[in-house]
PDB file of N, CA and C in Angstrom:
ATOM      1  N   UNK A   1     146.132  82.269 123.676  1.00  0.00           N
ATOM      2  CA  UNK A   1     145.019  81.792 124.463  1.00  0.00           C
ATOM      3  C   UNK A   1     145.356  82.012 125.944  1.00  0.00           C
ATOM      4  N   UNK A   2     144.169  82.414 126.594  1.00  0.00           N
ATOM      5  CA  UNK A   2     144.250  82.789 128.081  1.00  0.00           C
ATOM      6  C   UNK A   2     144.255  81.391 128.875  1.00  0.00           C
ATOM      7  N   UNK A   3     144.896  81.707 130.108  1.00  0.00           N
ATOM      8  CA  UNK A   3     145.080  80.061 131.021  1.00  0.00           C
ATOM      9  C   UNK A   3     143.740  79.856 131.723  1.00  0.00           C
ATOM     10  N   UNK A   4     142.395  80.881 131.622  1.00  0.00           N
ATOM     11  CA  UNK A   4     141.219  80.649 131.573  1.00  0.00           C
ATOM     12  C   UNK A   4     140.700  79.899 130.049  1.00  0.00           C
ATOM     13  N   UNK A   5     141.299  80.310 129.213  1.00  0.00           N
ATOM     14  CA  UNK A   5     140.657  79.741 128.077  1.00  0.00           C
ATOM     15  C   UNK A   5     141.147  78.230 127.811  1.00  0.00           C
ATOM     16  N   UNK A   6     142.163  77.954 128.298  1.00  0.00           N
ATOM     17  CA  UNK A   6     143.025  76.680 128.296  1.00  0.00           C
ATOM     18  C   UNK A   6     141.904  75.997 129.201  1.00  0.00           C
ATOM     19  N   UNK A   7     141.856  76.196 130.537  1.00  0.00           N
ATOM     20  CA  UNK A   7     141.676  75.580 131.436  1.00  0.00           C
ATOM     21  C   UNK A   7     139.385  75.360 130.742  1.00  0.00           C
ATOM     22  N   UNK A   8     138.819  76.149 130.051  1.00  0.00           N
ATOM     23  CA  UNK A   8     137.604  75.925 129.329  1.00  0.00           C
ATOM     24  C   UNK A   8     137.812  75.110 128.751  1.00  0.00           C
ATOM     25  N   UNK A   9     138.593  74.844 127.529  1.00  0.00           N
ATOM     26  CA  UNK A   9     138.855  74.166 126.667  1.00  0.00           C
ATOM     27  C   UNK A   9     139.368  72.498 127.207  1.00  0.00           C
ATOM     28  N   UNK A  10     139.710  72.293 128.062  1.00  0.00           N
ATOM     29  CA  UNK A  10     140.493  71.431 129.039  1.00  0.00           C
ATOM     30  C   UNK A  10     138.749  70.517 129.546  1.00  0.00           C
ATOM     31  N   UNK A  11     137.867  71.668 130.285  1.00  0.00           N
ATOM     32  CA  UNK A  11     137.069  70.926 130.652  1.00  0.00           C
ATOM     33  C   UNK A  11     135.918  70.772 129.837  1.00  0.00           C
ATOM     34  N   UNK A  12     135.874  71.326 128.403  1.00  0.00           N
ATOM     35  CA  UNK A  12     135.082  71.244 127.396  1.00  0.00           C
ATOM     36  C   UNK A  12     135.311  69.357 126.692  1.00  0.00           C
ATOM     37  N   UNK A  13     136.442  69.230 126.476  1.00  0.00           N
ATOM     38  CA  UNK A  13     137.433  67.717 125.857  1.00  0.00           C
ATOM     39  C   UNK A  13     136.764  66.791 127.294  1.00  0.00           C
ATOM     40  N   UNK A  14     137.002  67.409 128.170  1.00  0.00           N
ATOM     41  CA  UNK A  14     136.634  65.924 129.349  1.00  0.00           C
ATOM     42  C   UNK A  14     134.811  66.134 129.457  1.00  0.00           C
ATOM     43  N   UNK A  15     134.146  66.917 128.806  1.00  0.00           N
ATOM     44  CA  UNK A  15     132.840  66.774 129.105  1.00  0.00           C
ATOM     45  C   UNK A  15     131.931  65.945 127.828  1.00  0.00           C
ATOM     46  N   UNK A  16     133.352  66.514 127.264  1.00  0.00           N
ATOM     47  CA  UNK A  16     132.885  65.064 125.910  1.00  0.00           C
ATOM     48  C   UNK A  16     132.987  64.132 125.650  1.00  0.00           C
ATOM     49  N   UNK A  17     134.258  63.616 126.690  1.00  0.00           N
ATOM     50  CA  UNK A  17     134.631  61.720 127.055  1.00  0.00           C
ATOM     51  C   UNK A  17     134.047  61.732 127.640  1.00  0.00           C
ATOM     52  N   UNK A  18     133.467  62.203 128.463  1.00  0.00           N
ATOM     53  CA  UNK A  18     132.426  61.773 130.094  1.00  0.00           C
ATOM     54  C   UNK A  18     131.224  62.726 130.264  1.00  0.00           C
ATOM     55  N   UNK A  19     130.589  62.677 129.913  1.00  0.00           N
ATOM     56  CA  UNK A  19     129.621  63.799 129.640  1.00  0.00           C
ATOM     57  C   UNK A  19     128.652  63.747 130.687  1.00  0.00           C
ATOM     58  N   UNK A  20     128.756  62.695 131.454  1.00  0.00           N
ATOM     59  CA  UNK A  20     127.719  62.658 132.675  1.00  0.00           C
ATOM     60  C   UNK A  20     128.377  63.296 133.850  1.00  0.00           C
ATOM     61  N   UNK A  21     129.682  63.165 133.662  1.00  0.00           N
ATOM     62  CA  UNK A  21     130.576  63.695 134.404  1.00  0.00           C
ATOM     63  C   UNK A  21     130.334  65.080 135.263  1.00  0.00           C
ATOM     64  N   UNK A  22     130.398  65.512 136.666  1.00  0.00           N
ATOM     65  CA  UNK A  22     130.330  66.588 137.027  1.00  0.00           C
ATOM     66  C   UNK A  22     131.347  67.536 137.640  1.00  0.00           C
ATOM     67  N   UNK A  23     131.537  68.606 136.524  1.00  0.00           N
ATOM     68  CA  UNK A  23     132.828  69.131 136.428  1.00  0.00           C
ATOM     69  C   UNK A  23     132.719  70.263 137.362  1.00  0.00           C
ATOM     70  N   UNK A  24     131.738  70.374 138.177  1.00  0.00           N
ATOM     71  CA  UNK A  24     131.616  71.854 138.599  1.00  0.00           C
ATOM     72  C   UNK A  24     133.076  71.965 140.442  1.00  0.00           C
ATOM     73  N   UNK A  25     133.630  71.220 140.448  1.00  0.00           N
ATOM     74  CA  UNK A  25     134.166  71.152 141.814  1.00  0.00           C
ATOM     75  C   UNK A  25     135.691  70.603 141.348  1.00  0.00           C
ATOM     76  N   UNK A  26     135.542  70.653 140.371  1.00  0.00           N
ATOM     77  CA  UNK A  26     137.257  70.375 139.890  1.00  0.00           C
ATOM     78  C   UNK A  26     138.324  71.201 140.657  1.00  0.00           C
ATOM     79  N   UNK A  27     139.216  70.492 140.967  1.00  0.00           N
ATOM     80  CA  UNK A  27     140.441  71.153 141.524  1.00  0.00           C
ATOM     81  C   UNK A  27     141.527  71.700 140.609  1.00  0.00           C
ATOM     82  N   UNK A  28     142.051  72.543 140.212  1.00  0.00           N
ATOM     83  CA  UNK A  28     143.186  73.148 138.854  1.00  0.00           C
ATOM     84  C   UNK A  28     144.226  72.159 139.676  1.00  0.00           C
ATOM     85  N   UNK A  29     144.246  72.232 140.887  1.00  0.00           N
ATOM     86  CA  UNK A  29     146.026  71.880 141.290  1.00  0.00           C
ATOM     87  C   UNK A  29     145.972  69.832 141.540  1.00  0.00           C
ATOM     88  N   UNK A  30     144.752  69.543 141.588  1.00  0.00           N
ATOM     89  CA  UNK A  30     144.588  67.849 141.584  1.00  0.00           C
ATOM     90  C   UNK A  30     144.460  67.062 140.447  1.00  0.00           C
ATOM     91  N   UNK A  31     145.486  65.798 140.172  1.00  0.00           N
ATOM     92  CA  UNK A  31     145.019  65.132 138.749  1.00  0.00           C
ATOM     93  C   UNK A  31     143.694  64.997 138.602  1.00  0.00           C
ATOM     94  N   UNK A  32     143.960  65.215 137.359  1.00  0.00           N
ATOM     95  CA  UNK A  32     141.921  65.147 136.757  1.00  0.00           C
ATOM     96  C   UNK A  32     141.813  63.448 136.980  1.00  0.00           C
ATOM     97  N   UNK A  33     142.098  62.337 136.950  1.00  0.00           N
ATOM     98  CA  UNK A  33     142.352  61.008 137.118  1.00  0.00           C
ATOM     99  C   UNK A  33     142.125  60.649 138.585  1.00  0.00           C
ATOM    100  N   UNK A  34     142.621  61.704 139.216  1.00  0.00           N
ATOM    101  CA  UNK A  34     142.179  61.301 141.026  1.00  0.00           C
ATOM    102  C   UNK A  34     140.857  61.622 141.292  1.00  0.00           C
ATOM    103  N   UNK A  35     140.619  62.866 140.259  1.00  0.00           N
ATOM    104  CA  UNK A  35     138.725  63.380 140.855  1.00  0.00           C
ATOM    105  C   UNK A  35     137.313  63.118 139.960  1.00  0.00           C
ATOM    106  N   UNK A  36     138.098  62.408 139.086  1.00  0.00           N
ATOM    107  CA  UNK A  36     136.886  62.234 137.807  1.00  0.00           C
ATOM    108  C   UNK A  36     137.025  60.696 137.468  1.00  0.00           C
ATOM    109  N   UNK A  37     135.877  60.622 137.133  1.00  0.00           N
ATOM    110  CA  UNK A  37     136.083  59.291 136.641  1.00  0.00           C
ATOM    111  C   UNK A  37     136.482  59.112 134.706  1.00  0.00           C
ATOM    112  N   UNK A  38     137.676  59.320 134.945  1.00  0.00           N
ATOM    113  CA  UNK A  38     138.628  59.235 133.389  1.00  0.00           C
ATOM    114  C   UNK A  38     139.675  57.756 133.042  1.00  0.00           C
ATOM    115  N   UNK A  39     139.357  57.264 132.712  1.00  0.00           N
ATOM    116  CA  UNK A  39     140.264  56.034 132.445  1.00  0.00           C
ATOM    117  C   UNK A  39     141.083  56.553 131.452  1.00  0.00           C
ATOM    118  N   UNK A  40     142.432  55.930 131.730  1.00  0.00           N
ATOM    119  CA  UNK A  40     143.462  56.190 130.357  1.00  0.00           C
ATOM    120  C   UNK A  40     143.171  56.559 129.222  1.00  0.00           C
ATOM    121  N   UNK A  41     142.060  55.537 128.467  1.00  0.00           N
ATOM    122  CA  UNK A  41     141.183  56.187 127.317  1.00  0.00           C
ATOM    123  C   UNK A  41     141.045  57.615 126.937  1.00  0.00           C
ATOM    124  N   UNK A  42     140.608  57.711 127.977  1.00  0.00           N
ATOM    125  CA  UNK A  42     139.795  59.148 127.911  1.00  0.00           C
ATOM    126  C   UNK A  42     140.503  60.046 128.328  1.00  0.00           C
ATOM    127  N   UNK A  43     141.447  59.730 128.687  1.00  0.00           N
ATOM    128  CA  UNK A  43     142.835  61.135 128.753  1.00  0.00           C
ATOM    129  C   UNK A  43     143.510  60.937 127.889  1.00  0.00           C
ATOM    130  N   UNK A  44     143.700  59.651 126.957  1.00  0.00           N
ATOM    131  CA  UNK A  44     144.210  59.899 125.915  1.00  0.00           C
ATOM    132  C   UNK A  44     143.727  60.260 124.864  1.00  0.00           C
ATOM    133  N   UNK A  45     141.906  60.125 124.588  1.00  0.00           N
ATOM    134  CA  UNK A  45     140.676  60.698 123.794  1.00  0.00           C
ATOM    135  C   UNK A  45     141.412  62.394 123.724  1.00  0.00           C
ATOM    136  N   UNK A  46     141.379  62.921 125.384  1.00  0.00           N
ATOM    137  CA  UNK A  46     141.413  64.396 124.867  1.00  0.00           C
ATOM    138  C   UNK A  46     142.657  64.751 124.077  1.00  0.00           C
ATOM    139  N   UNK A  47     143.966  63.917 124.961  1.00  0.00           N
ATOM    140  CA  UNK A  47     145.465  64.605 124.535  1.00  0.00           C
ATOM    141  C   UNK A  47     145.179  64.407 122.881  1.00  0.00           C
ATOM    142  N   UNK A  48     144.720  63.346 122.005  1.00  0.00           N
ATOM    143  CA  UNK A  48     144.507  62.868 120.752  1.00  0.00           C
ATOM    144  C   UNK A  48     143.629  64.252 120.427  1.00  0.00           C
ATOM    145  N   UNK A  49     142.375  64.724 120.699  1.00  0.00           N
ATOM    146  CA  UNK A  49     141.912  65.950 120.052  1.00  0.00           C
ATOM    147  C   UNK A  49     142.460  67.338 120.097  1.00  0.00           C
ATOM    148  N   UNK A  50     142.949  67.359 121.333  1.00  0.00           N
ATOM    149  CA  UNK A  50     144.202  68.647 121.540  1.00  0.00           C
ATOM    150  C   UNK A  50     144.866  68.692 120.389  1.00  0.00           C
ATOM    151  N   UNK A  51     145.717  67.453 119.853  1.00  0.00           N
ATOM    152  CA  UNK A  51     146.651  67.613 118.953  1.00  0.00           C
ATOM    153  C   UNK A  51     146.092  67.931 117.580  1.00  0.00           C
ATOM    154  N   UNK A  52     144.680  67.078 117.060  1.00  0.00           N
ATOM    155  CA  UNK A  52     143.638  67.224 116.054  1.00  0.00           C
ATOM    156  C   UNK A  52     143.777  68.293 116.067  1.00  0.00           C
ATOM    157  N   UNK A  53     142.580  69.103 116.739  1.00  0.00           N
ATOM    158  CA  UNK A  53     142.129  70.668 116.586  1.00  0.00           C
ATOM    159  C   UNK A  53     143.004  71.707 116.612  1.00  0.00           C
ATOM    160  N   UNK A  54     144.127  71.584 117.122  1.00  0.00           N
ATOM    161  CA  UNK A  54     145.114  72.727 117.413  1.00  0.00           C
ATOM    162  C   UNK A  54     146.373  72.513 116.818  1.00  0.00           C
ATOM    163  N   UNK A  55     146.873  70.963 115.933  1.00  0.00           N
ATOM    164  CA  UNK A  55     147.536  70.753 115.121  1.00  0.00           C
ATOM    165  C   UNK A  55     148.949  70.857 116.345  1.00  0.00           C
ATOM    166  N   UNK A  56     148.901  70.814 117.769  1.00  0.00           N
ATOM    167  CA  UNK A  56     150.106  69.851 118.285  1.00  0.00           C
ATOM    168  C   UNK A  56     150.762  68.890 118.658  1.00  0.00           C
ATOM    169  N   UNK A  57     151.792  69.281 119.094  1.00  0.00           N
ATOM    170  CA  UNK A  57     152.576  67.755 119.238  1.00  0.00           C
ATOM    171  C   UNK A  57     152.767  67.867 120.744  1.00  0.00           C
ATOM    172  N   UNK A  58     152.405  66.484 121.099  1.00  0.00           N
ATOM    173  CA  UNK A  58     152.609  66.145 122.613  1.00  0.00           C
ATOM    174  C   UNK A  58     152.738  64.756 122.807  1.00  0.00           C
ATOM    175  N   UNK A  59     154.422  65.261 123.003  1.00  0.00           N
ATOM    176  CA  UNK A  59     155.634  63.910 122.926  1.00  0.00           C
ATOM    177  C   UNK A  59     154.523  62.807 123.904  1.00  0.00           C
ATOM    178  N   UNK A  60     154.380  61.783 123.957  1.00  0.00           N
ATOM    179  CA  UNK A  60     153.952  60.928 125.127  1.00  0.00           C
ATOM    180  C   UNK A  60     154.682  60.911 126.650  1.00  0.00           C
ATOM    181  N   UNK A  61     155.938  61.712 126.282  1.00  0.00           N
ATOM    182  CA  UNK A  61     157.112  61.734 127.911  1.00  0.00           C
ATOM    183  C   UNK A  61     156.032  63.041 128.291  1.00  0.00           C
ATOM    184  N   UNK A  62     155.458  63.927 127.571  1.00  0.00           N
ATOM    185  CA  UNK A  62     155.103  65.519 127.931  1.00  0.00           C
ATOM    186  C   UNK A  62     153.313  65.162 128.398  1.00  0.00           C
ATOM    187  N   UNK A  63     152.816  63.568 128.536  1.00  0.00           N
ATOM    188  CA  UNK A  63     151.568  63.692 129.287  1.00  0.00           C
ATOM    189  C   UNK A  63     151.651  63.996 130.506  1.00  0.00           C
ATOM    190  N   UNK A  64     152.161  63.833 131.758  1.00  0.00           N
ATOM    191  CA  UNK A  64     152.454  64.189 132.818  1.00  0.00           C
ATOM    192  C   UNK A  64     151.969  65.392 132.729  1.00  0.00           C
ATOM    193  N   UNK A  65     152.583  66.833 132.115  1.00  0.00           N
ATOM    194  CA  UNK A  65     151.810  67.948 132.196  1.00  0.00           C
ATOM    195  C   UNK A  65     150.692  68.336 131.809  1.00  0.00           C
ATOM    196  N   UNK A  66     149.822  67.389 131.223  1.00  0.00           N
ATOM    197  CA  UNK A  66     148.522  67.512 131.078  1.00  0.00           C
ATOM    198  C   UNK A  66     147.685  66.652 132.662  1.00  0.00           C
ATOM    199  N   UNK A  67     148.368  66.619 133.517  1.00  0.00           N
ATOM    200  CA  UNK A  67     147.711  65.231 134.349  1.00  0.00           C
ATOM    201  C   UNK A  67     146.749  66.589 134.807  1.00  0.00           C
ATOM    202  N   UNK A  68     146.936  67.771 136.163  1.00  0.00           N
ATOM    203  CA  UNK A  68     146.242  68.614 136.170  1.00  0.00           C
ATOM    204  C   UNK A  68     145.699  69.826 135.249  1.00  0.00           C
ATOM    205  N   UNK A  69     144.749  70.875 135.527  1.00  0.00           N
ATOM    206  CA  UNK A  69     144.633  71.937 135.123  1.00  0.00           C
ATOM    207  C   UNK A  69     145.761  72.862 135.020  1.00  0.00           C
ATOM    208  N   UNK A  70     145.761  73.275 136.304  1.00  0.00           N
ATOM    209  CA  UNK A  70     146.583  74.096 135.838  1.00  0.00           C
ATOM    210  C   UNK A  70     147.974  74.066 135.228  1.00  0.00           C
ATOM    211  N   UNK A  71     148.600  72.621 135.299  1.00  0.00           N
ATOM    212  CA  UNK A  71     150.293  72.332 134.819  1.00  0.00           C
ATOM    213  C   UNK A  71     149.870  72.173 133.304  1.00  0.00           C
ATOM    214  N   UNK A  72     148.257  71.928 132.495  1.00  0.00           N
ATOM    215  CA  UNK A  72     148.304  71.702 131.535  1.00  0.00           C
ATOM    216  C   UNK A  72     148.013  72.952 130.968  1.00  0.00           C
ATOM    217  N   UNK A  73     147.565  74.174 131.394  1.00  0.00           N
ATOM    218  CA  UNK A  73     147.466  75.091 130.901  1.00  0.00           C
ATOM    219  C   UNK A  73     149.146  75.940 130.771  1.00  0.00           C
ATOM    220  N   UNK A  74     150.208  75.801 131.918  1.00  0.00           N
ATOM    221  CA  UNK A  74     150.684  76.112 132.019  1.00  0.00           C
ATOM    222  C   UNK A  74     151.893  75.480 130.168  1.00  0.00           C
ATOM    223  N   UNK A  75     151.458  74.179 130.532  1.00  0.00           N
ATOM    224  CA  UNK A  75     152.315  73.765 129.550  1.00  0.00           C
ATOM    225  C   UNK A  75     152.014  74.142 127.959  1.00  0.00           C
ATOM    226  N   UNK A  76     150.071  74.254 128.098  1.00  0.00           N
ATOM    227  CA  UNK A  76     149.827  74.278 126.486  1.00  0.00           C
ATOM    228  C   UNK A  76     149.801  75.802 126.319  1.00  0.00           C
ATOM    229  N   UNK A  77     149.591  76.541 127.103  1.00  0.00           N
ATOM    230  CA  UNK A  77     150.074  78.350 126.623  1.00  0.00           C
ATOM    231  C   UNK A  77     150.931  78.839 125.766  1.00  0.00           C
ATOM    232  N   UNK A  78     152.263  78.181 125.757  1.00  0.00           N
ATOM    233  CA  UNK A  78     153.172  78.391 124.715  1.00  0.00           C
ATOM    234  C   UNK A  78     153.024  78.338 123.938  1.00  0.00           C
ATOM    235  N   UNK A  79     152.489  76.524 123.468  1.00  0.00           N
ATOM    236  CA  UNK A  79     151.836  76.021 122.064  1.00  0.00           C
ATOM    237  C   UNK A  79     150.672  76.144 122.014  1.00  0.00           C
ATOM    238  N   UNK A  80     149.994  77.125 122.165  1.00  0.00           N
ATOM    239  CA  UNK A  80     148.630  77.342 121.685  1.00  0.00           C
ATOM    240  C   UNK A  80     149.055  79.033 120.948  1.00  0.00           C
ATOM    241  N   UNK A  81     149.912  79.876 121.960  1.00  0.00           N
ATOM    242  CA  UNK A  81     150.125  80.852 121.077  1.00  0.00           C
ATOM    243  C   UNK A  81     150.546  80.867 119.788  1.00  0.00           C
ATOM    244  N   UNK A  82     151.668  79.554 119.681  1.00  0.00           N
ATOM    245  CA  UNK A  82     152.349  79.532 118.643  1.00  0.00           C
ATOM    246  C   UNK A  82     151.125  79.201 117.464  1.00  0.00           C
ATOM    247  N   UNK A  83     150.360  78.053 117.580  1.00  0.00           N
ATOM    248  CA  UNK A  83     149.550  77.143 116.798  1.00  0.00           C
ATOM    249  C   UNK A  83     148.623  78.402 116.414  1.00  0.00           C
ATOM    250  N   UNK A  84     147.664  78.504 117.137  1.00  0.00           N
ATOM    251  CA  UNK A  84     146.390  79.518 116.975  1.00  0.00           C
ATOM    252  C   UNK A  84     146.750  80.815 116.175  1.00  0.00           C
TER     253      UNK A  84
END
């Protein structure tokens, strides 16, 4: 998977916890938590379907690299090649 396709998929999961939400001005390099309105829930809603749909594992020490775009694409690239 491409770090465009990561980073779709990324804001596809947060448009479905927050769907009123307006994703068009997102920053890749700012926590999604500083610019959206996401409560813990709902970052843990997505990390929980990430693992569902794509069948990985993401230790709870390894949320930190999901906090932005781009560190979470960076991080899930590996394990998405592997998984997919």
């Amino acid at each position: 998977m491409t770090r465009e396709e990561i980073i779709k998929l990324i804001m596809e999961l947060i448009h479905e916890s927050v769907p009123t939400e307006d994703l068009s001005d997102v920053d890749p390099d700012i926590p999604l938590r500083d610019q959206l309105e996401l409560d813990s829930v709902d970052f843990l809603n997505m990390v929980m379907e990430l693992q569902m749909r794509y069948g990985l594992e993401v230790p709870e020490d390894d949320f930190i690299e999901l906090t932005t775009l781009n560190r979470a694409a960076a991080y899930l690239g590996p394990k998405l090649e592997v998984s997919v």
